[in-house]
N, C-alpha and C. Protein backbone atom coordinates (compact mmCIF):
# COMPACT_ATOMS: atom_id res chain seq x y z
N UNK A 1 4.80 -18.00 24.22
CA UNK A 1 5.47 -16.74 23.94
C UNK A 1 6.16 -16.77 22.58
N UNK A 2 6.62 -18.05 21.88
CA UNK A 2 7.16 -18.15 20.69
C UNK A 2 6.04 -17.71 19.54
N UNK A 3 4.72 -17.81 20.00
CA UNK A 3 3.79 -17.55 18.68
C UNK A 3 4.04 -15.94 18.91
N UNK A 4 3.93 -15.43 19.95
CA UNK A 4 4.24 -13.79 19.87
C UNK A 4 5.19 -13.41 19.16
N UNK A 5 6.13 -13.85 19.79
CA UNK A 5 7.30 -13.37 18.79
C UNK A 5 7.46 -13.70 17.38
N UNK A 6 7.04 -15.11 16.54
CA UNK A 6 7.00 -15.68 15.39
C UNK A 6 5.88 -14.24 14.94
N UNK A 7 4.85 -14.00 15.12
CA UNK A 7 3.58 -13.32 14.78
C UNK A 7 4.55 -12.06 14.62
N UNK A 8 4.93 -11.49 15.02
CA UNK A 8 5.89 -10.19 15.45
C UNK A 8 6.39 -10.13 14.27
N UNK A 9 7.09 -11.10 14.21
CA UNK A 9 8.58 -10.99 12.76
C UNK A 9 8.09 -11.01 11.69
N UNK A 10 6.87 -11.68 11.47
CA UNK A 10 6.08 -11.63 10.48
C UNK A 10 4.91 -10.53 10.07
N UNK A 11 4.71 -10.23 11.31
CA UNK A 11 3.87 -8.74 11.14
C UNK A 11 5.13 -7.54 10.41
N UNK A 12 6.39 -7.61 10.78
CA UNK A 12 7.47 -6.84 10.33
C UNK A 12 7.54 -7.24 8.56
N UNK A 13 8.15 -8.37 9.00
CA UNK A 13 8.35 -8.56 7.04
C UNK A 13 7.04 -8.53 6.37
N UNK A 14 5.70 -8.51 6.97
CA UNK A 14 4.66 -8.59 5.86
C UNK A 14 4.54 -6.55 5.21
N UNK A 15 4.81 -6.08 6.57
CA UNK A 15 4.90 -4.68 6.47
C UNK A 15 5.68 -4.35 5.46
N UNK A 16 7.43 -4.48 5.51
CA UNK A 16 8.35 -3.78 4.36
C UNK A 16 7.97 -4.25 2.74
N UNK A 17 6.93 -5.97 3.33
CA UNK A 17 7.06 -6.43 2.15
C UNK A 17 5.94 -5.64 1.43
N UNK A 18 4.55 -4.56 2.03
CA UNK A 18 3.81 -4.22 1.43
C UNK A 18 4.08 -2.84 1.20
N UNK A 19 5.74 -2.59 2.07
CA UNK A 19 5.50 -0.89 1.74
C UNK A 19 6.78 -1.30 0.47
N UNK A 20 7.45 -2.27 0.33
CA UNK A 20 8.06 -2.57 -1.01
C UNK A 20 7.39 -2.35 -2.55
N UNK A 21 6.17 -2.55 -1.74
CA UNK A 21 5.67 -2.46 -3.31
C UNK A 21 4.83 -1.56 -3.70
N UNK A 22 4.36 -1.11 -5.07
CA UNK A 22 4.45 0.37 -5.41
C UNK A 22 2.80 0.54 -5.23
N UNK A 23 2.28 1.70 -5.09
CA UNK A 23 1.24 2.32 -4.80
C UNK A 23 0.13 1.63 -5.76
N UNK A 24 -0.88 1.19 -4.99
CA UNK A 24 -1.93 1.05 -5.42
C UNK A 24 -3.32 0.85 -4.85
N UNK A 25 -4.40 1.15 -5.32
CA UNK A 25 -5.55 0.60 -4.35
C UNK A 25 -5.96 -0.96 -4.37
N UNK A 26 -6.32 -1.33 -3.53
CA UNK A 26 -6.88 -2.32 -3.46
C UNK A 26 -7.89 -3.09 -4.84
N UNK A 27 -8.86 -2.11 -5.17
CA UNK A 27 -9.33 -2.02 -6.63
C UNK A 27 -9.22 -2.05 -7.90
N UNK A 28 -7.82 -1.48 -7.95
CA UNK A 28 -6.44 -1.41 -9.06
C UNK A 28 -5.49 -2.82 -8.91
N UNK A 29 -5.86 -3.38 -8.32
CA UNK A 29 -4.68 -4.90 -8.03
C UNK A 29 -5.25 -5.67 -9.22
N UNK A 30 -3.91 -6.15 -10.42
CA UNK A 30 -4.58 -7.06 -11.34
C UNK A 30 -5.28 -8.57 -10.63
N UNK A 31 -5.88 -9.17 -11.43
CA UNK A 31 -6.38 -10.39 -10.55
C UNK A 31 -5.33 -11.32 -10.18
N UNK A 32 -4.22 -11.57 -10.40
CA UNK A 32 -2.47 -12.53 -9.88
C UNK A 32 -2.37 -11.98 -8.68
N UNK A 33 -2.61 -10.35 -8.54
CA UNK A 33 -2.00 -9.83 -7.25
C UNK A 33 -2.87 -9.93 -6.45
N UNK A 34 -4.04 -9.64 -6.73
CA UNK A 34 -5.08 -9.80 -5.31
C UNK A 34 -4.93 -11.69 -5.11
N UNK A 35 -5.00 -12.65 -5.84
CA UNK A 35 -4.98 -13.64 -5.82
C UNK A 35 -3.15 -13.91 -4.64
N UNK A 36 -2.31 -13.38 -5.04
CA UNK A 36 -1.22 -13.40 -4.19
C UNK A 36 -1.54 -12.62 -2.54
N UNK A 37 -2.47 -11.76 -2.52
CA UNK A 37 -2.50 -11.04 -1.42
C UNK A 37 -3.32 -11.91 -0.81
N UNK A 38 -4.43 -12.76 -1.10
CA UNK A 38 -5.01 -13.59 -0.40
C UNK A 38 -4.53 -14.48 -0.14
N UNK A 39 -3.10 -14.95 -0.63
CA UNK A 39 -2.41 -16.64 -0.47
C UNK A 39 -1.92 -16.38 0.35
N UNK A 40 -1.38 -14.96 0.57
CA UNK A 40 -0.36 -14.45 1.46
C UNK A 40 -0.75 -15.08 3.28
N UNK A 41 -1.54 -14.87 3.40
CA UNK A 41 -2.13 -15.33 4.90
C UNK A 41 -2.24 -17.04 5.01
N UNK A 42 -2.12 -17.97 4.28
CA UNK A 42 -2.05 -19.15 4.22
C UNK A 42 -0.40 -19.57 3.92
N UNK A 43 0.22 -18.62 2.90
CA UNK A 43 1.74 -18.97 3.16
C UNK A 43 2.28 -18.54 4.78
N UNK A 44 1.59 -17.09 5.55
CA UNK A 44 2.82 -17.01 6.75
C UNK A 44 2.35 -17.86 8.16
N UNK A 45 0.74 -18.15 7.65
CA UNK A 45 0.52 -19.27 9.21
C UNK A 45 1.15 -20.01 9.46
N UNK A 46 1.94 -20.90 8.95
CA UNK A 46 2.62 -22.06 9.35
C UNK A 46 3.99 -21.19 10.14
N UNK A 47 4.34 -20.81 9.50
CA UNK A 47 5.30 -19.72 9.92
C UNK A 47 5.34 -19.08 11.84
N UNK A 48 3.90 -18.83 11.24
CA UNK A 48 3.78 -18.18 12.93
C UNK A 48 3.59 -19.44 13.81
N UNK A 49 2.74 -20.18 13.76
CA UNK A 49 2.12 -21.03 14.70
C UNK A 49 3.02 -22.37 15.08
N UNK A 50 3.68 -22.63 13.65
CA UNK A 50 4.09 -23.73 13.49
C UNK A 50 3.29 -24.73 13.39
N UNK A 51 3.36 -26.18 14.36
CA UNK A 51 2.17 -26.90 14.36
C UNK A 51 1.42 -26.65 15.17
N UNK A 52 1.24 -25.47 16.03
CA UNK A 52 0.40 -25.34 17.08
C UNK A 52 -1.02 -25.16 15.87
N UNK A 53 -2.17 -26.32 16.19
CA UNK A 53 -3.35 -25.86 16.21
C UNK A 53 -4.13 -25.57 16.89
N UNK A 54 -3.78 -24.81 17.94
CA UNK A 54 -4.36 -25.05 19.23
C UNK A 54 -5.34 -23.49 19.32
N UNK A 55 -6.44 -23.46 20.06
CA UNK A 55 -7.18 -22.35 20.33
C UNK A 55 -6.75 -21.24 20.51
N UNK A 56 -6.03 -21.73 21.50
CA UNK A 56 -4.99 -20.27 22.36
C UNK A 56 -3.81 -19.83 21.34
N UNK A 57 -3.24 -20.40 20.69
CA UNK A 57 -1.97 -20.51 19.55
C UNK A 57 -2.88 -19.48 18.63
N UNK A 58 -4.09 -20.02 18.00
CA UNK A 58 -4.31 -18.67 17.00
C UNK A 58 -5.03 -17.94 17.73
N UNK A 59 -5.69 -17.61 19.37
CA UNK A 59 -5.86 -16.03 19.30
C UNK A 59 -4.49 -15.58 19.56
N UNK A 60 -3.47 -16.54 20.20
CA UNK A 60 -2.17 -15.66 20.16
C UNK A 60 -1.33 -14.86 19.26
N UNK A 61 -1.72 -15.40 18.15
CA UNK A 61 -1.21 -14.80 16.86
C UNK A 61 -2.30 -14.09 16.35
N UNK A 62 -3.51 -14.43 16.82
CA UNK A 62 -4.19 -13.11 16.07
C UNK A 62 -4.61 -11.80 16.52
N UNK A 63 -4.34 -11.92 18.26
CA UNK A 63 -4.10 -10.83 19.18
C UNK A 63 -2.42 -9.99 18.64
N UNK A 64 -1.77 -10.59 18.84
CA UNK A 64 -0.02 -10.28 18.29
C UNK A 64 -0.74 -9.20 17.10
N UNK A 65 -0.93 -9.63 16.09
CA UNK A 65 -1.23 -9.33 14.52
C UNK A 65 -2.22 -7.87 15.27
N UNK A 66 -3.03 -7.93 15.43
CA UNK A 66 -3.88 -7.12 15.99
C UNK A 66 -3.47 -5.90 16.77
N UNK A 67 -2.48 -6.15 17.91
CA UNK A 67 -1.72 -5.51 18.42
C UNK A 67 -1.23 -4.33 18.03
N UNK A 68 -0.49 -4.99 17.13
CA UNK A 68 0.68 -4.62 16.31
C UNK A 68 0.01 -3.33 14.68
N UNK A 69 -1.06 -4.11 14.91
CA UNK A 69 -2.05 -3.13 13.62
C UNK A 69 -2.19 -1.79 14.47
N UNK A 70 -2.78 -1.86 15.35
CA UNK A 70 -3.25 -0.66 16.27
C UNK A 70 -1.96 -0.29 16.69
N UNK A 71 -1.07 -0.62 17.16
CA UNK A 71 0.28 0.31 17.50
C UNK A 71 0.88 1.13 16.12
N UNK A 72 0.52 0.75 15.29
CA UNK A 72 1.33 1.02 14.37
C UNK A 72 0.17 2.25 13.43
N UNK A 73 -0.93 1.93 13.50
CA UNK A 73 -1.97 3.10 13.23
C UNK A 73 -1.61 4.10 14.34
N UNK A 74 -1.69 3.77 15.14
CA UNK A 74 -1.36 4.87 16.47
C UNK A 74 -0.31 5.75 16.13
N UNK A 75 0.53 5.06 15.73
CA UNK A 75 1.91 5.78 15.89
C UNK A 75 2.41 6.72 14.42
N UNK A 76 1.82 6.20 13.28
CA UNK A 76 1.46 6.78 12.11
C UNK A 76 0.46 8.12 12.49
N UNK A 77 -0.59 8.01 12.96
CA UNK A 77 -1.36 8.95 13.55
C UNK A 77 -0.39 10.38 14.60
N UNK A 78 0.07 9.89 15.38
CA UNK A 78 0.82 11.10 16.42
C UNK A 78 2.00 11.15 15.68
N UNK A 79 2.91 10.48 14.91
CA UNK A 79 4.03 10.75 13.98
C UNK A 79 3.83 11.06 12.70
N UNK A 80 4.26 12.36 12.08
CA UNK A 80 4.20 12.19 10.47
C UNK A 80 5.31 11.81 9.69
N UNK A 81 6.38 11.54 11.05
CA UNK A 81 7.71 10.83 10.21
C UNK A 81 7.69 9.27 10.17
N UNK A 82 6.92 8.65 11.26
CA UNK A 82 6.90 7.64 10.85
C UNK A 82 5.65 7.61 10.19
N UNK A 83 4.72 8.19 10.08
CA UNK A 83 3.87 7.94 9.24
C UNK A 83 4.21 7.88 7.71
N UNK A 84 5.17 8.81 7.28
CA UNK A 84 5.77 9.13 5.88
C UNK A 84 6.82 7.97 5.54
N UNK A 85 7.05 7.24 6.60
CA UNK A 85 7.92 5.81 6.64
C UNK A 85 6.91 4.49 5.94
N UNK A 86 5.97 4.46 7.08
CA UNK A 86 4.73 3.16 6.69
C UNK A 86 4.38 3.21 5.72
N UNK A 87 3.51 4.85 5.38
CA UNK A 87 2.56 4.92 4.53
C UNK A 87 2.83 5.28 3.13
N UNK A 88 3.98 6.05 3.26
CA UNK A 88 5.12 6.64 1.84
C UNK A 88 4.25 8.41 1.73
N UNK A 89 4.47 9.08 1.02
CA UNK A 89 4.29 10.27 0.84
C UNK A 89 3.14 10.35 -0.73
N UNK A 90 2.76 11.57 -0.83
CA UNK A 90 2.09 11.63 -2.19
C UNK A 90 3.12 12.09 -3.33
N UNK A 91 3.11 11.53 -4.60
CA UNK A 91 4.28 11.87 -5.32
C UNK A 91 3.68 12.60 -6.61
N UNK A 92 4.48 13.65 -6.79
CA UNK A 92 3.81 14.24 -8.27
C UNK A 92 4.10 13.65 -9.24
N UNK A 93 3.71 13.30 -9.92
CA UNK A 93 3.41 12.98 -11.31
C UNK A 93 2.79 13.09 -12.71
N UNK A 94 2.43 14.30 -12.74
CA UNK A 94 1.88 15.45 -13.68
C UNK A 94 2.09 17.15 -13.67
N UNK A 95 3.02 17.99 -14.04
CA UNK A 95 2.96 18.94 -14.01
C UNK A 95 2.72 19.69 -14.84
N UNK A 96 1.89 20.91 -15.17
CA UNK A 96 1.85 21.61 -16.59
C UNK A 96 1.46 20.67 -17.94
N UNK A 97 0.94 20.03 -17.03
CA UNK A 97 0.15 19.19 -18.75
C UNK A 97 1.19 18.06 -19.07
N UNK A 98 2.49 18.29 -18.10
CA UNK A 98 3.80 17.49 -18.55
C UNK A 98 3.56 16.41 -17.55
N UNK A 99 3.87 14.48 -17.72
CA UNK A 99 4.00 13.89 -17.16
C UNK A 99 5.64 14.03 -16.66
N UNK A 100 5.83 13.83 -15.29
CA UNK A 100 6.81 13.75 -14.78
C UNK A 100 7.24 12.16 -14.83
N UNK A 101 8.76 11.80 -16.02
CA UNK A 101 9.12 10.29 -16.46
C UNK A 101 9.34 9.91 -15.21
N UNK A 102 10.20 10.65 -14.46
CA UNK A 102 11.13 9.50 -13.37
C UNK A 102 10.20 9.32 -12.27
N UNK A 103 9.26 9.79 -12.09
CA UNK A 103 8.23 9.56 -10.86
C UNK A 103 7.26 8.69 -11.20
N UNK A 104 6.86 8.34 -12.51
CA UNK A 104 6.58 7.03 -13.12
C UNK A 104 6.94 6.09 -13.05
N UNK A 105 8.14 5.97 -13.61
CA UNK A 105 9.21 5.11 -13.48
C UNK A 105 9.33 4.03 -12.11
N UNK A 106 9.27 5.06 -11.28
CA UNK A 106 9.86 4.94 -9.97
C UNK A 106 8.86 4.13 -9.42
N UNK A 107 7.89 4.47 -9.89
CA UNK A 107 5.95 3.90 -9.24
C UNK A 107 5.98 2.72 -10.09
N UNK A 108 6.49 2.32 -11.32
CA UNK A 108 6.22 1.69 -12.47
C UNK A 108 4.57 1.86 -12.69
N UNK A 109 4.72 3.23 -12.75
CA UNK A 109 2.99 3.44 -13.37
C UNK A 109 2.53 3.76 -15.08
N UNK A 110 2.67 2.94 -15.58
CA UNK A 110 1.99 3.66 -17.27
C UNK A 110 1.56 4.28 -17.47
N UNK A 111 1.72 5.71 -18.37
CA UNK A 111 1.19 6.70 -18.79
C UNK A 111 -0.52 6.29 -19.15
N UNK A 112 -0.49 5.10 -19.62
CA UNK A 112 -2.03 4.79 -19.96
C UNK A 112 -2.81 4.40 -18.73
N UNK A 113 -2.41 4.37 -17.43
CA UNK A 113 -3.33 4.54 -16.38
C UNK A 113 -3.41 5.74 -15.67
N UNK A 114 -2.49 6.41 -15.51
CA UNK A 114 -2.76 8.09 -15.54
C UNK A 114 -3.80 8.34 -16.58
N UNK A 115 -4.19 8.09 -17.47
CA UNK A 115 -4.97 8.42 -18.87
C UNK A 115 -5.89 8.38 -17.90
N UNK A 116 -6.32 6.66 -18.25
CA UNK A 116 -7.71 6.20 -17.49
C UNK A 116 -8.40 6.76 -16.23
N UNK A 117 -7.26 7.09 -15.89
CA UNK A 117 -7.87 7.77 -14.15
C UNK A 117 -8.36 9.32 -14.87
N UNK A 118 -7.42 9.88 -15.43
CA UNK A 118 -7.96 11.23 -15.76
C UNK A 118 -9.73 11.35 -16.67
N UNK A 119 -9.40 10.27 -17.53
CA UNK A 119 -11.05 10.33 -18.24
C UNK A 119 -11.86 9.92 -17.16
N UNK A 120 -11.53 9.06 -16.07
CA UNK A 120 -12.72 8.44 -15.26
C UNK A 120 -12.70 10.30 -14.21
N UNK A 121 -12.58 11.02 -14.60
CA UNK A 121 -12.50 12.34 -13.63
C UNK A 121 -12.48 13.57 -14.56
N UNK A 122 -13.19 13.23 -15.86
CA UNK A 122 -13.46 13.90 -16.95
C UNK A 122 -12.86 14.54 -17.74
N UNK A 123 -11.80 13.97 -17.69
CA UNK A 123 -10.45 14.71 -18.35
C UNK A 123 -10.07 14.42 -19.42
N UNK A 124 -10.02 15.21 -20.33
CA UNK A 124 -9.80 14.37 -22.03
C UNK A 124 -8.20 14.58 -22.12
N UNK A 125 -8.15 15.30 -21.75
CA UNK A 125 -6.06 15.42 -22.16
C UNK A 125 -5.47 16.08 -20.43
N UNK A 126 -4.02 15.73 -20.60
CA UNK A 126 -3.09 15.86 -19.96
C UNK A 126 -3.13 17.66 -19.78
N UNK A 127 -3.55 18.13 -20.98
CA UNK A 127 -3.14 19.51 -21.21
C UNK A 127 -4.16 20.44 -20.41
N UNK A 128 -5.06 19.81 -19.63
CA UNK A 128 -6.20 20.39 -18.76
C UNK A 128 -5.82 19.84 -17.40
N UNK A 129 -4.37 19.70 -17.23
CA UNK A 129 -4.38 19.53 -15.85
C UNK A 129 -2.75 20.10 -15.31
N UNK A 130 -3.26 21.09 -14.10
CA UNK A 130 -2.25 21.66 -13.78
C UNK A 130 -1.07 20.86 -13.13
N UNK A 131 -1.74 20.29 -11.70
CA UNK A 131 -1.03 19.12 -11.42
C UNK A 131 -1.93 17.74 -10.67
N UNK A 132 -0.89 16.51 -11.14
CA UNK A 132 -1.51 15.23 -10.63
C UNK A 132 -0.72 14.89 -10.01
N UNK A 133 -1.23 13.74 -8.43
CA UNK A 133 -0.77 13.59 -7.45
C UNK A 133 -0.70 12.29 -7.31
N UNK A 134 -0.19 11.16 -7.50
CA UNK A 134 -0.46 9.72 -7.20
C UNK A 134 -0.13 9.90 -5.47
N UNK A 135 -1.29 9.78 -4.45
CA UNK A 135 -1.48 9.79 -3.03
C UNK A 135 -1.06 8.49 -2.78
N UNK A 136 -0.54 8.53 -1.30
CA UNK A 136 -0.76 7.31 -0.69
C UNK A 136 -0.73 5.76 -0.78
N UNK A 137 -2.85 6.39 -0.93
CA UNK A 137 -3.70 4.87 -0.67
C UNK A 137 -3.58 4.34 -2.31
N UNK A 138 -2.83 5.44 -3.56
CA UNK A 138 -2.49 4.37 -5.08
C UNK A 138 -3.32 5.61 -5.95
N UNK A 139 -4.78 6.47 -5.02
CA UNK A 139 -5.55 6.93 -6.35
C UNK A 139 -4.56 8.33 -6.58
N UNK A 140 -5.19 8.86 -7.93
CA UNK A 140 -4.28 9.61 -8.40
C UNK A 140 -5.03 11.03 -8.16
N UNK A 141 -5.08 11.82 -7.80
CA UNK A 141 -5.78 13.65 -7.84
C UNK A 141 -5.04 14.18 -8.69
N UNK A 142 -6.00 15.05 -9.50
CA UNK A 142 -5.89 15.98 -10.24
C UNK A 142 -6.48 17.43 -9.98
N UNK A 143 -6.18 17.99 -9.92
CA UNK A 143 -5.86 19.63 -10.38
C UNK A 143 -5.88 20.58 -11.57
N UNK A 144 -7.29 20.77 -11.95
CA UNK A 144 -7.17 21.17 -13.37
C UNK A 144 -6.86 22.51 -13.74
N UNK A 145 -6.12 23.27 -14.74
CA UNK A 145 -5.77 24.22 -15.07
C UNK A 145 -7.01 25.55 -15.37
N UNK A 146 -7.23 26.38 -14.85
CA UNK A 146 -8.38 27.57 -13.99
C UNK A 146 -8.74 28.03 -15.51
C-alpha cells in the first residue's frame, strides 16, 4: 500500500510540476528539455518504489500512475473548472496586429516564435492578423484580419 501512496504523491508533484511550466508542445521542447522530460521517469522511480524491485511493486505503481491519469482526464472532461486548473486556459497574445507584452512575458514566449509560427501559417507580418491565441496544448492560432 506504501507504493500507492508514494506513486500518488508523485503523480501530484509531477502534475503542478508540469502545469508550472509554461505552454508548449511537445515538438517545441528545446533538446535539454525533452532530454529532462525523459530523465524525469528515472529520477521519480526510486522515489515511488523505493527498493522494491519486485513484479507486483511496479504494476503497483504503474496501475496507481494509470489510475490517476484516467481520473484526472475524467474529471477535466465533466469539469471545466477543474479542467481550466490542469490544463490552464488559452491566452491572447496578439491583438490588432499588436503583440500583447505582458501575456508574453508571462508565457516567457519571444516575439520571434510568434513570428515563426505565423510564417509557418503564411503570415508575413503581425499586421495581417486580427487575433492570436497561444492554446492550451503550447500551439499558437491565428485569426487573420477579413
Amino acid at each position: 500500500m506504501e507504493i500507492v501512496g508514494r506513486a500518488s504523491i508523485i503523480f501530484l508533484f509531477l502534475l503542478l510540476l508540469t502545469r508550472g511550466m509554461k505552454k508548449r508542445s511537445l515538438g517545441e521542447l528545446a533538446p535539454f528539455e525533452l532530454l529532462l522530460l525523459v530523465m524525469m521517469g528515472d529520477l521519480v522511480q526510486p522515489g515511488i518504489t523505493q527498493e522494491d524491485a519486485s513484479l507486483t511493486g511496479a504494476i503497483l505503481a504503474g496501475t496507481t500512475i494509470a489510475f490517476w491519469t484516467s481520473a484526472l482526464t475524467y474529471l477535466t472532461w465533466r469539469s471545466r473548472r477543474i479542467g481550466r486548473v490542469v490544463d490552464g486556459v488559452p491566452l491572447l497574445i496578439v491583438k490588432d496586429g499588436v503583440p500583447i507584452d505582458a501575456a508574453l512575458k508571462v508565457e516567457r514566449l519571444p516575439i520571434d516564435e510568434v513570428m515563426e509560427s505565423a510564417r509557418q501559417n503564411g503570415i508575413e507580418s503581425l499586421a495581417e492578423v486580427r487575433i492570436a491565441v497561444l492554446e492550451t496544448s503550447g500551439k499558437i492560432s491565428f485569426i487573420k484580419v477579413d
